[in-house]
Protein backbone atom coordinates (compact mmCIF):
# COMPACT_ATOMS: atom_id res chain seq x y z
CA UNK A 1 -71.62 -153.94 -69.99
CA UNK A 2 -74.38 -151.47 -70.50
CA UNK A 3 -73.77 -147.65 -70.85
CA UNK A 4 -75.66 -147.12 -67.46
CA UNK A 5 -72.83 -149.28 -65.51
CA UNK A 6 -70.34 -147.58 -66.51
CA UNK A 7 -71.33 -143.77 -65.86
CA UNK A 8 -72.44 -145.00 -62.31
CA UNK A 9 -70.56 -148.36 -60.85
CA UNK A 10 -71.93 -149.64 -57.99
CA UNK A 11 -68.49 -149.07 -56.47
CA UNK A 12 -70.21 -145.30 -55.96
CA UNK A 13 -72.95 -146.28 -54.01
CA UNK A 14 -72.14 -144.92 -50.53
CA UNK A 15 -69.84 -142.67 -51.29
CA UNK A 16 -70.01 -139.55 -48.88
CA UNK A 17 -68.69 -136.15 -49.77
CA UNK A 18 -66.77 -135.24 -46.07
CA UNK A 19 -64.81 -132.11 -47.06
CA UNK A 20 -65.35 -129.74 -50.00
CA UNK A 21 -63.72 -125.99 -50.62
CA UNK A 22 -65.30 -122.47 -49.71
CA UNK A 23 -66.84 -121.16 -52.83
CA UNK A 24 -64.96 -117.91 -53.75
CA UNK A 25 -66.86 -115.74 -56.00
CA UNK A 26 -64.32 -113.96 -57.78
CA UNK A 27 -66.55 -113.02 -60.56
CA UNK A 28 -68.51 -110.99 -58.02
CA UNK A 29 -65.07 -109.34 -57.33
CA UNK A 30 -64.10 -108.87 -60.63
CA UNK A 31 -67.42 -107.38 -62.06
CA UNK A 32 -67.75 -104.74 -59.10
CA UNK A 33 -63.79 -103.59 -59.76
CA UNK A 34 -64.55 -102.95 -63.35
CA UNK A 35 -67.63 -101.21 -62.58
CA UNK A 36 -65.49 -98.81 -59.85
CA UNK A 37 -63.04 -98.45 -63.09
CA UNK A 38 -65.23 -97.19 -64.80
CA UNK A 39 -66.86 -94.45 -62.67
CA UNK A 40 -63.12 -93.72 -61.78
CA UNK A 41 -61.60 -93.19 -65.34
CA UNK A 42 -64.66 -91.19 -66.15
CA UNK A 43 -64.47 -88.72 -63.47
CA UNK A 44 -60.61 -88.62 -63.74
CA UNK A 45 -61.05 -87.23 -66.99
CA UNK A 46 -63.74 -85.00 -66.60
CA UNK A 47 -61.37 -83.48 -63.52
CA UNK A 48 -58.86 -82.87 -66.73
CA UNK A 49 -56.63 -85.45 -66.27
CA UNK A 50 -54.58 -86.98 -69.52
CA UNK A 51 -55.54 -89.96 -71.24
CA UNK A 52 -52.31 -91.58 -70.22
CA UNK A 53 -52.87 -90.01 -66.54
CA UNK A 54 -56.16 -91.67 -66.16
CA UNK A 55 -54.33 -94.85 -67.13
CA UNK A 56 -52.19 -95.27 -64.85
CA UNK A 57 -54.15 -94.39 -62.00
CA UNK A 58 -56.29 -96.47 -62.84
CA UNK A 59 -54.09 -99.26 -63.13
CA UNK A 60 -52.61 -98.82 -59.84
CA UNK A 61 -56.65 -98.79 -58.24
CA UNK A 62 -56.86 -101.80 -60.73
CA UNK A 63 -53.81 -103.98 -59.12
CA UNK A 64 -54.83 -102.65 -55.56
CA UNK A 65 -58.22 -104.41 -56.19
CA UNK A 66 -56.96 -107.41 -57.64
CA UNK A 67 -54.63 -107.74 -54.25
CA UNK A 68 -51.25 -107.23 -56.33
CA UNK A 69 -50.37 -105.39 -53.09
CA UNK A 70 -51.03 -107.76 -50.76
């Protein structure tokens, strides 16, 4: 049996993809949050808010976006 039957049996031919899943881009999702995060925790703490006060509101935004909430 050669290397070429067995990567693509003929029992493939006519096979027909009839359902496949939505493409969710949660990368896109992902990249944008931390981008928001970052504006956010900078302009938290240029408002004077405390290292540990900038954490945890941004973790809350950071859950919100992530749907934790949901």
């Amino acid at each position: 049996m050669s290397a070429e039957n067995e990567d693509f049996p003929e029992d493939w031919e006519g096979v027909e993809v009839t359902d496949t899943a939505p493409v969710i881009d949660h990368y896109g999702a992902v990249k944008r949050a931390a981008s928001i995060v970052g504006d956010l925790r900078k302009e938290l703490r240029a408002e004077g808010f405390t290292k540990e006060e900038t954490f945890e509101l941004v973790q809350v935004y950071w859950a919100s976006e992530m749907g934790v909430f949901d």
